[in-house]
Protein backbone atom coordinates (compact mmCIF):
# COMPACT_ATOMS: atom_id res chain seq x y z
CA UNK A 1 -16.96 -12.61 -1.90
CA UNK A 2 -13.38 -13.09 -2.20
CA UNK A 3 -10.93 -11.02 0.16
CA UNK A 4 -8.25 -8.97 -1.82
CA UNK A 5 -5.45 -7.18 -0.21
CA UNK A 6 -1.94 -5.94 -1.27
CA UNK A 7 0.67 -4.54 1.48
CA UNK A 8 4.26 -4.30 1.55
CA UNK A 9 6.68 -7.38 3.31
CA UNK A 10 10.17 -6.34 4.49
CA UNK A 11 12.39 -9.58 4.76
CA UNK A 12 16.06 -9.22 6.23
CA UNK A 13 18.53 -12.05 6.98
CA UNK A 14 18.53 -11.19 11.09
CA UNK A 15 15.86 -11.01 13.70
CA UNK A 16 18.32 -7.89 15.27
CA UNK A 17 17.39 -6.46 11.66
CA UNK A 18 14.01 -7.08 11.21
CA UNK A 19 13.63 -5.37 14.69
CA UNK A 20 15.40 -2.19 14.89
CA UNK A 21 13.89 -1.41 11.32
CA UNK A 22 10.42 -1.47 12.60
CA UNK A 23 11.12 0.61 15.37
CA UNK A 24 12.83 3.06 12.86
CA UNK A 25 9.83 3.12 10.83
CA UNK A 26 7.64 3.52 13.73
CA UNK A 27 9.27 6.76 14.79
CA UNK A 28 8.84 7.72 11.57
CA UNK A 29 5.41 7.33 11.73
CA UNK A 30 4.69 4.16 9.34
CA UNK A 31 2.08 2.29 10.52
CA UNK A 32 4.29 -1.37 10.54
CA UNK A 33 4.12 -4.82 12.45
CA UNK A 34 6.31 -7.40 12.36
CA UNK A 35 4.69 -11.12 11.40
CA UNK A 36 5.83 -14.09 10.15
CA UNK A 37 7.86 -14.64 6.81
CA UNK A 38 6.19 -16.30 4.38
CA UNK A 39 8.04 -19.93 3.70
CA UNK A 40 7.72 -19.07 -0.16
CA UNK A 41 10.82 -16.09 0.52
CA UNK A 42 14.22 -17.13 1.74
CA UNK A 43 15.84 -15.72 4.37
CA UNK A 44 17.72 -16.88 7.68
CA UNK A 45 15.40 -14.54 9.78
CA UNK A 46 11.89 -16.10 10.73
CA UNK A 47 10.46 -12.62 10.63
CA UNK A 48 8.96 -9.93 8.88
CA UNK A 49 7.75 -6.34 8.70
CA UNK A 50 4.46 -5.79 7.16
CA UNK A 51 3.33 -2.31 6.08
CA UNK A 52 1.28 -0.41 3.83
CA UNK A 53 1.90 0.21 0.45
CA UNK A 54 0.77 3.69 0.48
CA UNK A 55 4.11 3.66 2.23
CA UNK A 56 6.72 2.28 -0.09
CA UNK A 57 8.84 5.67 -1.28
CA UNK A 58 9.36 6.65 2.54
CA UNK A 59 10.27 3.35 3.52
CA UNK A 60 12.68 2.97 0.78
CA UNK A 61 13.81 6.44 2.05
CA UNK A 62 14.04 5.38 5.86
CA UNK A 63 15.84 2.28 5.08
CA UNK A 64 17.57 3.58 1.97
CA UNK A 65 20.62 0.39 1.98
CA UNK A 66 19.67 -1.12 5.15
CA UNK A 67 19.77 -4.55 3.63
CA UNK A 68 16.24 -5.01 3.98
CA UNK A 69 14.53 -7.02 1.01
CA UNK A 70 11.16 -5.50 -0.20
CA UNK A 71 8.42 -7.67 -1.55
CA UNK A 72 4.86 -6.49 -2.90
CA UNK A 73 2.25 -9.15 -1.40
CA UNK A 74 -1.53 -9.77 -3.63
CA UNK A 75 -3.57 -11.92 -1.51
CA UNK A 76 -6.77 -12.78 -2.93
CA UNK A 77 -8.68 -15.47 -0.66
CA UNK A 78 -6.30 -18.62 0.06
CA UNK A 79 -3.65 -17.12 -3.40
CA UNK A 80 -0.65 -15.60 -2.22
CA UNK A 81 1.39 -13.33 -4.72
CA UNK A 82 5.00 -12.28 -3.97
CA UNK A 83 6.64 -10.26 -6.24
CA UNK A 84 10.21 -9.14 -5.08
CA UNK A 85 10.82 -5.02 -5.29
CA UNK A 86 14.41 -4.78 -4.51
């Protein structure tokens, strides 16, 4: 059986970025991590923030122009969708 998943990948140009936004979501309560960014997106920052996409409209709302790109992920075994959201 083939593993599906979809979850939410914040990209931002700096590691300082990509940081203090998952601690902001944190105290908010969004269950986050931060992870490698996938070489398929371009960005100066090595890093990511992975979170749930039950998620999405209060992380839009936390980081409402926080220069933070968001990208829907569909993973289904080894296949790696990325479909850019903002």
């Amino acid at each position: 059986m083939i593993k599906k998943e979809e979850f939410l990948l914040l990209a931002a140009e700096s590691t300082h970025l990509v940081i203090k936004n998952e601690k902001l979501l944190k105290e908010s309560g969004i269950d986050c991590r931060i992870i490698p960014l996938p070489s398929q997106i371009k960005a100066s920052c090595g890093l990511s923030i992975r979170a749930d996409l039950k998620d999405i409209e209060k992380i839009k709302e936390i980081l409402y122009n926080n220069e933070m790109e968001l990208y829907l992920i569909k993973k289904s075994g080894l296949k790696k969708e990325i479909e850019k959201l903002s």
